[in-house]
Protein backbone atom coordinates (compact mmCIF):
# COMPACT_ATOMS: atom_id res chain seq x y z
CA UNK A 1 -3.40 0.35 8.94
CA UNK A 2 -5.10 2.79 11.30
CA UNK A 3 -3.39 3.36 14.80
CA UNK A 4 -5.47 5.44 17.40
CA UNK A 5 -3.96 5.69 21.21
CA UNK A 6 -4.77 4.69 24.00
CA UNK A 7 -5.66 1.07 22.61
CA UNK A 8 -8.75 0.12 23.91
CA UNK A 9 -10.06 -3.15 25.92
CA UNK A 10 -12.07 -4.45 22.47
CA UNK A 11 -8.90 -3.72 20.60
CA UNK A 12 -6.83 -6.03 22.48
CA UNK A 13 -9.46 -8.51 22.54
CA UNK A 14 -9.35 -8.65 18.50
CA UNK A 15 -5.60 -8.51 18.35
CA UNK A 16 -5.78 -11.50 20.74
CA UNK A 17 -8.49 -13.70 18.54
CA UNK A 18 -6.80 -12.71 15.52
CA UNK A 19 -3.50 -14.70 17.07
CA UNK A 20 -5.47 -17.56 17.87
CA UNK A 21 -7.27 -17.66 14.56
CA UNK A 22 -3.34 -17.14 13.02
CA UNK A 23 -2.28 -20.00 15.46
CA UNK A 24 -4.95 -22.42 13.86
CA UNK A 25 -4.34 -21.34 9.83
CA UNK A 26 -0.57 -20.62 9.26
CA UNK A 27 0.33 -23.99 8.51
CA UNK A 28 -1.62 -23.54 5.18
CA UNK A 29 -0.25 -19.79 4.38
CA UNK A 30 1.35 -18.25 1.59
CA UNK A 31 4.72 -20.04 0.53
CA UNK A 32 7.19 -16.89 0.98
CA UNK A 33 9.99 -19.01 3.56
CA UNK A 34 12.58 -18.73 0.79
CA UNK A 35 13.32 -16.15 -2.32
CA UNK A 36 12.84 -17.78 -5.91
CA UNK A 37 15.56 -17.10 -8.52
CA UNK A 38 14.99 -14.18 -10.75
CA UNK A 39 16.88 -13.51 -13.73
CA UNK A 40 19.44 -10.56 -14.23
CA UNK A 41 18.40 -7.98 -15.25
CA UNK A 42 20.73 -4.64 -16.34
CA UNK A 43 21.55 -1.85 -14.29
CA UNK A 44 19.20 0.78 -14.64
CA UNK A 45 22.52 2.97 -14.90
CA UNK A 46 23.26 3.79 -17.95
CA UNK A 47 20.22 2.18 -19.95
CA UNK A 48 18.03 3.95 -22.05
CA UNK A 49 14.86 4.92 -21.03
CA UNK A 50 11.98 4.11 -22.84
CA UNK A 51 10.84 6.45 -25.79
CA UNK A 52 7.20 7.77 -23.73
CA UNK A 53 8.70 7.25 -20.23
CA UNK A 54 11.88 9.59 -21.56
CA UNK A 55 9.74 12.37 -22.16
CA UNK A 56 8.73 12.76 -18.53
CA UNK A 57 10.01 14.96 -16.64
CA UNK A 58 8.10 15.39 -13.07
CA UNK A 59 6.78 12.19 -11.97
CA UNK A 60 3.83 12.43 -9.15
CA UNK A 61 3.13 9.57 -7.09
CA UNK A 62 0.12 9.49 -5.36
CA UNK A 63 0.22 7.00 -2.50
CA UNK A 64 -3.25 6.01 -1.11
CA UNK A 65 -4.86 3.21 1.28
CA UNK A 66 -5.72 -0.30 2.11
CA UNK A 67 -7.71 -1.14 -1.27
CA UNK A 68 -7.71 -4.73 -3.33
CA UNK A 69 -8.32 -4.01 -6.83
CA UNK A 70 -11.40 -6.11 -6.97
CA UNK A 71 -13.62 -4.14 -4.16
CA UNK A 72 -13.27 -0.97 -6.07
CA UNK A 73 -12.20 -2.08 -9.86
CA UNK A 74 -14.17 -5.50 -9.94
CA UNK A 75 -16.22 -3.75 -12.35
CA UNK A 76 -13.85 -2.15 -14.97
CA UNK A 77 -15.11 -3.02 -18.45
CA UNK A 78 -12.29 -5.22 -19.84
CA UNK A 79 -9.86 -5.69 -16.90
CA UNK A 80 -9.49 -8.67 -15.23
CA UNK A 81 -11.90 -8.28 -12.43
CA UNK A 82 -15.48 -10.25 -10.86
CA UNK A 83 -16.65 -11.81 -13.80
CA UNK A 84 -13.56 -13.90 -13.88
CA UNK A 85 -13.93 -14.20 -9.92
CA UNK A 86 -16.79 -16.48 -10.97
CA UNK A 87 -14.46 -18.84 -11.08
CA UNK A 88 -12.40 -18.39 -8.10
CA UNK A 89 -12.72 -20.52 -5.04
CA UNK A 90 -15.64 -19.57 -2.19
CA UNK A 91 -14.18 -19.00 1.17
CA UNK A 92 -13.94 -21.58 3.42
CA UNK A 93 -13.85 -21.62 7.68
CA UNK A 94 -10.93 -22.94 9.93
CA UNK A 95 -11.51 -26.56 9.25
CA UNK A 96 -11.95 -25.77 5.30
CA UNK A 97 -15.57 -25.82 5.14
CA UNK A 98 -17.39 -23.93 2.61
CA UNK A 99 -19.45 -21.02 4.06
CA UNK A 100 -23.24 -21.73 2.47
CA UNK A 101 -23.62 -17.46 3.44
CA UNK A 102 -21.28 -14.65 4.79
CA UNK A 103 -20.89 -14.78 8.34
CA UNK A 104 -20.78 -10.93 9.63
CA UNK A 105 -19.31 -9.36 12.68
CA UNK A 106 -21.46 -7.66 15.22
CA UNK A 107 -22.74 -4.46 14.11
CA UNK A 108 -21.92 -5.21 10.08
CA UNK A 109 -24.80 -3.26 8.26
CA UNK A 110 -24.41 -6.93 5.91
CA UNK A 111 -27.34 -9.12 6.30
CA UNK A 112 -25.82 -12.75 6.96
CA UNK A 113 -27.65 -14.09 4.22
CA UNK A 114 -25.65 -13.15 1.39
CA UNK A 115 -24.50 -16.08 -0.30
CA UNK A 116 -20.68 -17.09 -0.77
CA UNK A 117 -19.72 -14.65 -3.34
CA UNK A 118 -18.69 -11.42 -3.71
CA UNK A 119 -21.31 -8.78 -3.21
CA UNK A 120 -22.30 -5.05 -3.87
CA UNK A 121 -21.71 -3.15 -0.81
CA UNK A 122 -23.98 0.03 -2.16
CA UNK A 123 -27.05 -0.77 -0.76
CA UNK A 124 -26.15 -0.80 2.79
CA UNK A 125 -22.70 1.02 2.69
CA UNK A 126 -22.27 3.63 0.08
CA UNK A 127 -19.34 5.27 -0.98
CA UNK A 128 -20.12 8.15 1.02
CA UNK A 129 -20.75 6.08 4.28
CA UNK A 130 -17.69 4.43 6.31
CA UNK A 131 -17.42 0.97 6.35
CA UNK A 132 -15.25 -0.34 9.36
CA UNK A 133 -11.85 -0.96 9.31
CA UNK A 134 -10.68 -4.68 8.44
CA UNK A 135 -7.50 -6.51 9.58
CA UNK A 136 -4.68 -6.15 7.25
CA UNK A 137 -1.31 -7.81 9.17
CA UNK A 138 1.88 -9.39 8.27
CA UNK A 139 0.65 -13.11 9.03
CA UNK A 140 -2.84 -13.10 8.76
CA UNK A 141 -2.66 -11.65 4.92
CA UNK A 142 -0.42 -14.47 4.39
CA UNK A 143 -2.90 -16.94 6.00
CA UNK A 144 -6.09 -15.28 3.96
CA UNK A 145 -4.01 -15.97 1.03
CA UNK A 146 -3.13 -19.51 1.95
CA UNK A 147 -0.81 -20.62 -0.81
CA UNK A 148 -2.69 -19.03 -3.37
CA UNK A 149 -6.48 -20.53 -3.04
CA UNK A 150 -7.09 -17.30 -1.74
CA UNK A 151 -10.28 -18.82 0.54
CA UNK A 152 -9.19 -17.61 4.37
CA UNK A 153 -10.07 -14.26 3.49
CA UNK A 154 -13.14 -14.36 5.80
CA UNK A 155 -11.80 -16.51 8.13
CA UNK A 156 -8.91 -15.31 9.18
CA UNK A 157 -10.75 -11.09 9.42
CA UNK A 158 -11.70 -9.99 12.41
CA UNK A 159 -14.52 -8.05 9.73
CA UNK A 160 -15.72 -11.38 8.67
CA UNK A 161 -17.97 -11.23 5.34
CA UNK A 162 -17.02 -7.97 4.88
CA UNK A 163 -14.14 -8.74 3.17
CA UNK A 164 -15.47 -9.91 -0.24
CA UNK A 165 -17.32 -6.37 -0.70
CA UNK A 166 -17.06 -4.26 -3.57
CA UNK A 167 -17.98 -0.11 -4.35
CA UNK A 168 -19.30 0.07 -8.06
CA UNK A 169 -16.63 0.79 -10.18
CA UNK A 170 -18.72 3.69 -11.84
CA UNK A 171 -19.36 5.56 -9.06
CA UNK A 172 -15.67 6.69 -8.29
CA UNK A 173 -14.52 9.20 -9.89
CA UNK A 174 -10.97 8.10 -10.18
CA UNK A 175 -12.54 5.26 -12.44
CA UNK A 176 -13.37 8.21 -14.48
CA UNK A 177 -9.62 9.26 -15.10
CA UNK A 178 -8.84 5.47 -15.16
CA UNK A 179 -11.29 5.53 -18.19
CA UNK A 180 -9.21 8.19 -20.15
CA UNK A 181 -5.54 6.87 -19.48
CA UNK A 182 -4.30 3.77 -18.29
CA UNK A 183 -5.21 1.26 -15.64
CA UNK A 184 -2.87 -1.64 -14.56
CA UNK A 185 -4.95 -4.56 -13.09
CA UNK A 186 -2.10 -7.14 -12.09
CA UNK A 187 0.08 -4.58 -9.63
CA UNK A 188 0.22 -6.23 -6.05
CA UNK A 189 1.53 -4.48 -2.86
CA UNK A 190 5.43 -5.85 -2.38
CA UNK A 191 4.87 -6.81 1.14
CA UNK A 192 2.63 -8.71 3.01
CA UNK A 193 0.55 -6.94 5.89
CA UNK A 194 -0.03 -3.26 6.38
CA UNK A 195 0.69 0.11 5.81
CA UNK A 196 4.01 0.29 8.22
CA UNK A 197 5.47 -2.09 6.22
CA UNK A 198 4.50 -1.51 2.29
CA UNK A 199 5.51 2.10 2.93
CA UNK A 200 9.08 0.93 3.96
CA UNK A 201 9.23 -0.84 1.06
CA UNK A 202 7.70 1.74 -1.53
CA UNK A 203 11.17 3.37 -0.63
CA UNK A 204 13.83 1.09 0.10
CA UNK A 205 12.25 -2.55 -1.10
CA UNK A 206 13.63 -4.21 2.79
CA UNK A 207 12.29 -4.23 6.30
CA UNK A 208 12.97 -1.58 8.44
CA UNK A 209 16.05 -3.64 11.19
CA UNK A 210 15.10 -3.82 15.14
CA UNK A 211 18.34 -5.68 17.14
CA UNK A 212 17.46 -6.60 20.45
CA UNK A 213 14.03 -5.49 20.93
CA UNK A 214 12.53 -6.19 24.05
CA UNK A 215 8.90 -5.84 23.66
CA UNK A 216 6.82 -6.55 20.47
CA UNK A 217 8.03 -9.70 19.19
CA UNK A 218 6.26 -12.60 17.71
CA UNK A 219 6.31 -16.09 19.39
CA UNK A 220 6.58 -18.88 17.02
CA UNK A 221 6.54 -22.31 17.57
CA UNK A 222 8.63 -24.61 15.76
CA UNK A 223 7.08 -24.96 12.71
CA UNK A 224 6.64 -21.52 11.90
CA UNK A 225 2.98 -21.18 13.60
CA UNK A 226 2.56 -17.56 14.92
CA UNK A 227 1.80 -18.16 18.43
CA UNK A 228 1.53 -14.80 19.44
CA UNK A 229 1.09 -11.64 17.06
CA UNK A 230 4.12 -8.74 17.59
CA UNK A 231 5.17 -6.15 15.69
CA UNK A 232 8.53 -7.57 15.29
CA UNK A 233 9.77 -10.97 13.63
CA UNK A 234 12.04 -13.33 16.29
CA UNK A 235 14.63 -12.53 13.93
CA UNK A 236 14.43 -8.80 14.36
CA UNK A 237 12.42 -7.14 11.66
CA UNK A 238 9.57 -4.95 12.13
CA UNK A 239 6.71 -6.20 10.19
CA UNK A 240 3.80 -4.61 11.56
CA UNK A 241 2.77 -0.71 13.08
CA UNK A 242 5.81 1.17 14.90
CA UNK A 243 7.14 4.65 14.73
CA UNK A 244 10.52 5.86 14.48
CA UNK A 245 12.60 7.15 17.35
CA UNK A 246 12.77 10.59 15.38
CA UNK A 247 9.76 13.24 15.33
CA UNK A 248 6.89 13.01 14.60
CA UNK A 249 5.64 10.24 16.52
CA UNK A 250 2.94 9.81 18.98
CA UNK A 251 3.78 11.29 22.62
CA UNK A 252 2.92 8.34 24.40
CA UNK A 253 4.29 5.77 22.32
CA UNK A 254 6.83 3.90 24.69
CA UNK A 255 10.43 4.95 24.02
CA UNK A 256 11.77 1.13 23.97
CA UNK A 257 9.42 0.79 21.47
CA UNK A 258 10.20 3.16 18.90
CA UNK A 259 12.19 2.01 15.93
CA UNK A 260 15.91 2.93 15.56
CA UNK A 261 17.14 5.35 12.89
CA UNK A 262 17.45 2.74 10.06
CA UNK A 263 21.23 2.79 7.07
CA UNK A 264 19.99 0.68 4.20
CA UNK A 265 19.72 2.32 0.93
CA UNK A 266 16.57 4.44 0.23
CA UNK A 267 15.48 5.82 -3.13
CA UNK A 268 15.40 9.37 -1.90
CA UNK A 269 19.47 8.57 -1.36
CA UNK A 270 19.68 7.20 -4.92
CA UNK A 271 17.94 9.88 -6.43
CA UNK A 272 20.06 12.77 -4.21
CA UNK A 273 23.29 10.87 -5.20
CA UNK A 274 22.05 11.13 -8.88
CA UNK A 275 20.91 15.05 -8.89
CA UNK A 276 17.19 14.11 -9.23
CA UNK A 277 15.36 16.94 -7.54
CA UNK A 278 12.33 14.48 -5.08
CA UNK A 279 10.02 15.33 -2.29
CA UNK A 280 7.74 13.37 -0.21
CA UNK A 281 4.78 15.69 0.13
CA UNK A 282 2.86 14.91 3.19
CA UNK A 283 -0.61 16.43 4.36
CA UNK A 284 -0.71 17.84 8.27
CA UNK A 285 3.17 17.36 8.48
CA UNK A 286 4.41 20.60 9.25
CA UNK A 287 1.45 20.37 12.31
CA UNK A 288 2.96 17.11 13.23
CA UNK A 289 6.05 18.53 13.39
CA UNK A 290 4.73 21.35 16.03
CA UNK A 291 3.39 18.97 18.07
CA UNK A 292 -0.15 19.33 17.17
CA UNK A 293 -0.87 17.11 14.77
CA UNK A 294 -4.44 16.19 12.97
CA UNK A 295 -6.14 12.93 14.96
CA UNK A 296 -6.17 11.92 11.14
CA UNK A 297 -2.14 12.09 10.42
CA UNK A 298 -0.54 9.12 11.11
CA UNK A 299 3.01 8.65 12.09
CA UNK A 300 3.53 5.05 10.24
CA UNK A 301 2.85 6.41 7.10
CA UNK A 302 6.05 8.68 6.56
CA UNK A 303 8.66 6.16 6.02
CA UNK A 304 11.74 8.25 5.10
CA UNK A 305 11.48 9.79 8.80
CA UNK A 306 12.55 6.66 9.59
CA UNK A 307 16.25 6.95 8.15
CA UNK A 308 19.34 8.33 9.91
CA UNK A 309 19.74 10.29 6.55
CA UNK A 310 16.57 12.02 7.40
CA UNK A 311 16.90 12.43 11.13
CA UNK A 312 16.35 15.03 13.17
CA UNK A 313 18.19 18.27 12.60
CA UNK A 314 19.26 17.09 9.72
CA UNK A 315 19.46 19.50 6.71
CA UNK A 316 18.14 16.35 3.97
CA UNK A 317 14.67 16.01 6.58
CA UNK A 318 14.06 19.92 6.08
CA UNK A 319 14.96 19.84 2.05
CA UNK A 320 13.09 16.50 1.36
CA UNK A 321 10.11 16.12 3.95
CA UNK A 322 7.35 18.63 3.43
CA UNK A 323 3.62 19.39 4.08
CA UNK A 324 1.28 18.72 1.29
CA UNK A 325 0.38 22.21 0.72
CA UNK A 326 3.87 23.28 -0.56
CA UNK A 327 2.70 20.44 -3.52
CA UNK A 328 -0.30 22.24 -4.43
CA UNK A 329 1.78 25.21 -4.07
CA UNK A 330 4.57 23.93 -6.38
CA UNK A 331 1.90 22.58 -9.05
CA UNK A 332 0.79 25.70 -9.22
CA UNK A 333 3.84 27.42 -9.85
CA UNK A 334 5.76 25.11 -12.09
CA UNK A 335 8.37 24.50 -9.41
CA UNK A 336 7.26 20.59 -8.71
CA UNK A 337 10.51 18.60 -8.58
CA UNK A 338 11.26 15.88 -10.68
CA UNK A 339 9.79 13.21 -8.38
CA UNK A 340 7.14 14.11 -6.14
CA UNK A 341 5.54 11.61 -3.63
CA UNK A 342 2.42 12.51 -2.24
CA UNK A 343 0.95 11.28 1.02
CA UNK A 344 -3.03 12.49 2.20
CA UNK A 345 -3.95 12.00 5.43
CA UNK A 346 -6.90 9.44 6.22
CA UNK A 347 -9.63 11.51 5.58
CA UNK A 348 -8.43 12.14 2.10
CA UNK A 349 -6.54 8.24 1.47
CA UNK A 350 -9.33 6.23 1.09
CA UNK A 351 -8.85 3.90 4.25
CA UNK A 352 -11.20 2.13 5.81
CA UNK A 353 -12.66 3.05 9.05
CA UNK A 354 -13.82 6.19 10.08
CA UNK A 355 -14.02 8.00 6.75
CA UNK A 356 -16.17 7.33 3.54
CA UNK A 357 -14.22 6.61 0.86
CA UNK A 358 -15.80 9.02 -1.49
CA UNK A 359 -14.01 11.73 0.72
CA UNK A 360 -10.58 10.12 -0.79
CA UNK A 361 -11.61 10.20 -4.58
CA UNK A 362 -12.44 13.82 -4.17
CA UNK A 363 -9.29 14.89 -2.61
CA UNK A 364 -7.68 12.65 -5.52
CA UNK A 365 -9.31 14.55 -8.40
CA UNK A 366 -7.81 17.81 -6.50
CA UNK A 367 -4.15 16.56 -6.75
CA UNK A 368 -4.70 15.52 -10.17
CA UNK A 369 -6.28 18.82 -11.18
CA UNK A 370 -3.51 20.85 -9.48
CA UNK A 371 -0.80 19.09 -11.56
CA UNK A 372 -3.11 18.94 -14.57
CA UNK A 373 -4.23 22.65 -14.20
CA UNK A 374 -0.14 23.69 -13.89
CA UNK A 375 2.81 24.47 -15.82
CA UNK A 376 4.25 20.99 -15.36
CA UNK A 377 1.63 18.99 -16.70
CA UNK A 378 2.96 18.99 -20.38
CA UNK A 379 5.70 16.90 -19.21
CA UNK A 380 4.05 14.95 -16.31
CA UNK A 381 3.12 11.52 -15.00
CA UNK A 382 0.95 10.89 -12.42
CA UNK A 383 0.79 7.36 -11.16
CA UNK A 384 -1.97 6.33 -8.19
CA UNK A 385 -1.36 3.63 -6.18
CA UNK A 386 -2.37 1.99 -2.86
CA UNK A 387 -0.02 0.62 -0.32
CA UNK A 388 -1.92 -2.50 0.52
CA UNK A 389 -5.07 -4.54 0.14
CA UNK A 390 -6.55 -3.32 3.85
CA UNK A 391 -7.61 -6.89 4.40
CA UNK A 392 -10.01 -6.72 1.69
CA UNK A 393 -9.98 -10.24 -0.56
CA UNK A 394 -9.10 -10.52 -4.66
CA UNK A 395 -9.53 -13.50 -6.44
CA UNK A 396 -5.88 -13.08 -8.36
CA UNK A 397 -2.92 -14.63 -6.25
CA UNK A 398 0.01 -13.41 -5.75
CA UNK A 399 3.47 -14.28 -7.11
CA UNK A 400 5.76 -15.59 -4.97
CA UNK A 401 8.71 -13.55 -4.89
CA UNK A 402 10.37 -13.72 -1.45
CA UNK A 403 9.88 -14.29 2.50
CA UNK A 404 8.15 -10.83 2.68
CA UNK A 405 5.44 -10.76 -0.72
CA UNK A 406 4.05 -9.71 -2.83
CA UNK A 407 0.76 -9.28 -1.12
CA UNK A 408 -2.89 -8.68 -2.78
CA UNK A 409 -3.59 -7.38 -6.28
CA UNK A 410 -4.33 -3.57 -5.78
CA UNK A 411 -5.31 -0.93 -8.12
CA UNK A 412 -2.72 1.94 -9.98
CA UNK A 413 -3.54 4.01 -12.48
CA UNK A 414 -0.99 6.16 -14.76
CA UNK A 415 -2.30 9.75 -16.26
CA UNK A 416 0.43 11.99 -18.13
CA UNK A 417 -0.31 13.52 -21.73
CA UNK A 418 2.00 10.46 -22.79
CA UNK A 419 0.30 7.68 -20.63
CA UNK A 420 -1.36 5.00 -23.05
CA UNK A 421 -5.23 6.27 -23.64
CA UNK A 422 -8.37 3.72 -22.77
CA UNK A 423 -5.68 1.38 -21.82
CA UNK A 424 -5.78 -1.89 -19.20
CA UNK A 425 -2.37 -2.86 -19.06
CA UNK A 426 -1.81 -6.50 -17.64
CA UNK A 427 1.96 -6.53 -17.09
CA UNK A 428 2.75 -8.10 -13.78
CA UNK A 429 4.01 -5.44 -11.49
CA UNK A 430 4.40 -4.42 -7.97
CA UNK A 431 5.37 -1.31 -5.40
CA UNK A 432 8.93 -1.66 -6.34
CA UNK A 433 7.59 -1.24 -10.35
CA UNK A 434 7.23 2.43 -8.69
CA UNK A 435 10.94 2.63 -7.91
CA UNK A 436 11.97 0.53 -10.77
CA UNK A 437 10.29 3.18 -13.05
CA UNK A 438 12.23 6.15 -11.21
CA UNK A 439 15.44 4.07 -11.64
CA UNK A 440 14.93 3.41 -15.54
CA UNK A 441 13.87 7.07 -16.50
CA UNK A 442 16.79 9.32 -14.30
CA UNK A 443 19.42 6.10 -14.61
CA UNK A 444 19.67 5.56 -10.80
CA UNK A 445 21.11 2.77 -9.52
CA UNK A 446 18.49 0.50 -7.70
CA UNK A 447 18.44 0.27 -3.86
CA UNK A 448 18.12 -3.98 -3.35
CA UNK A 449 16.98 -6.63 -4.92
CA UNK A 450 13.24 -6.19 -5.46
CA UNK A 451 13.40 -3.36 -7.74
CA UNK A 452 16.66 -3.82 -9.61
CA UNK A 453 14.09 -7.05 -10.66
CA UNK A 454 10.95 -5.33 -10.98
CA UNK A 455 9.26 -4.89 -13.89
CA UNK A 456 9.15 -1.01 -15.10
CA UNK A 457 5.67 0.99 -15.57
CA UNK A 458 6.97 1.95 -19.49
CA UNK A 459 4.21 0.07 -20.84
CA UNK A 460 1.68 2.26 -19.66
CA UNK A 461 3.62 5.08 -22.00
CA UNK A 462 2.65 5.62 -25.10
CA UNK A 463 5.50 4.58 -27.73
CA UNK A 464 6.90 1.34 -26.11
């Protein structure tokens, strides 16, 4: 989710259609009131780890942007992608009509004569032309899901027709590297909405806590109909775009608005409490820091800044949270830690908006390279991932897990000389699988629910 300041007229004019559009579809969103009973599963103390996961040692995750798996793997030969969205059902308008052809927004470079299908955006966006940005919230994902048929995907975007366009698959050259290693096409994003929120729970698997907020919350009505979009749920969690109380954040974001230091358990905690050496590597912090930072950074996208563990003047912020160039540094010299999470800025993460997308794949070969070019590699993993869908549709529903997701079906790859080779791996996971894979190699103990279930990545690893 992008976040520019100071938010313009036409920006509150979409925020306010998209609430009325919410107001008239929510009744037939995503059933996530109540969790469903998982099974018990063992601590991740103590257990062995799998036989190819065992053998790493430095674990790189790559954390990228607002992709569904189907607009830029649709075309992977053999994974579950647009041929079997043949079969899935055409979007339909407010009153569950059947579009006969894509409606478009003003300005789309889409002709509105494309039929009711998903469609090749090449010819009039290429991968190294921007597209704009789509809406990717709490409620209206859930409504564009709506329980599963996932048919409200056009309705329900501000981006309209948009939404069911794909790149081709051969074109990016992280496809390439997905080629050689492994590719897992049924990993969704663990909570509905945008990047705010699927960051907060790539590290702690919860919503960030806001008691007595004043400004920002949603209006419901009594059957659970959003009334009025906020960044904050009536019952006080924060769902959607907000930035901590701690630095960085932006300098004219209202102080009542700024999210309190946050005490659940995080996974940089669990792995500090078990003497795993981690970083989160992010590009343009240290200029963030210093009060300059790049109109590209954004705030919402560093979640462990978010923690009183991590606060200011603490000595854990200054060990933990660094700028991505001490990771190409590190790579270089051998020195990565065992975990290493690594967060480009939007001109390098693939999002939506002002940046082509091909700019992203580039910078992603260039991580990969560092790592693969270094001293580490012989015992490394890298797994690529995407923190949400970016409002763009997938015909593959969700499971229903909880109140908060999963979301959309998004792409992750594994490379490490022990990652399965030419390999589509179709075990169900999601953004905790990330954490759940950290827990089961270093024996961590998990930090909630969502991950202590979550299925581990070891099947992407050769000798399970």
């Amino acid at each position: 989710m992008r976040v520019r300041f100071p938010v313009s007229a036409t920006t509150k004019a979409t925020t306010l259609t998209c609430a009325a559009v919410c107001a008239a579809f929510l009744a037939a969103c995503h059933p996530a009131a109540q969790p469903v009973a998982v099974p018990a599963t063992p601590a991740a103390s103590g257990a062995a780890a799998p036989a190819g996961l065992g053998r790493v040692n430095h674990l790189v995750v790559i954390f990228l942007e607002n992709r569904s798996f189907d607009n830029l793997y649709g075309q992977f030969a053999g994974a579950d992608g647009l041929d079997a969205a043949a079969h899935a059902a055409p979007q339909a308008d407010a009153n569950g009509t059947l579009y006969t052809t894509l409606p478009q927004a003003n300005g789309s470079p889409f002709p509105t004569t494309l039929p009711n299908a998903p469609f090749d955006m090449s010819p009039y966006t290429p991968p190294t032309v921007p597209t704009r940005d789509l809406v990717h919230r709490f409620y209206q994902e859930q409504m564009q899901i709506n329980g599963g048929k996932m048919d409200r995907f056009v309705a329900v975007s501000d981006a309209k027709g948009q939404v069911l366009g794909h790149y081709r698959t051969d074109d990016l050259p992280v496809a390439q590297e997905a080629k050689q290693y492994t590719l897992c096409d049924r990993f969704f994003h663990s909570a509905f909405g945008g990047s705010f929120f699927n960051h907060f729970f790539l590290v702690a698997t919860a919503p960030p806590v806001f008691p007595n907020a004043t400004r920002g919350v949603a209006v419901l009505d009594s059957t659970g109909r959003m009334v009025k979009d906020g960044f904050i749920t009536p019952d006080g969690y924060v769902i959607n775009t907000a930035f901590t109380i701690n630095t960085p954040h932006p300098a004219n974001a209202p102080r009542e608005n700024l999210v309190p230091n946050q005490t659940m358990p995080n996974i940089g905690d669990r792995m500090t409490e078990g003497n795993v050496s981690w970083a989160w590597y992010s590009e343009g912090w240290d200029d963030a820091l210093a009060g300059h930072p790049d109109s590209a950074f954004q705030f919402h996208h560093q979640p462990f800044a978010y923690f009183a563990n991590y606060a200011d003047g603490t000595q854990a912020k200054k060990d933990h949270l660094k700028d991505e160039k001490e990771f190409f540094a590190a790579a270089a010299a051998g020195t990565l830690p065992q975990v290493s999470f690594v967060k480009p800025m939007d001109m390098h993460n693939e999002h939506a908006g002002e940046v082509d997308i091909m700019s992203g794949e580039r910078h992603v070969i260039e991580l990969i390279n560092a790592v693969r070019n270094g001293p580490n590699w012989k015992d490394a993993a890298i797994i690529i991932a995407y923190d949400e869908n970016g409002g763009w549709w997938d015909h593959v529903a969700p499971p229903v897990i909880d109140r908060w997701g999963p979301g959309t079906r998004i792409p992750a790859i594994v490379i490490s000389p022990f990652a399965k080779k030419g390999y589509i791996d179709h075990t169900q996971y999601e953004t905790a699988s990330i954490l759940a894979t950290i827990e089961k190699r270093w024996g961590v103990k998990p930090v909630g629910t969502r991950d202590a279930h979550a299925t581990n990545m070891g099947n992407a690893f050769e000798g399970q």
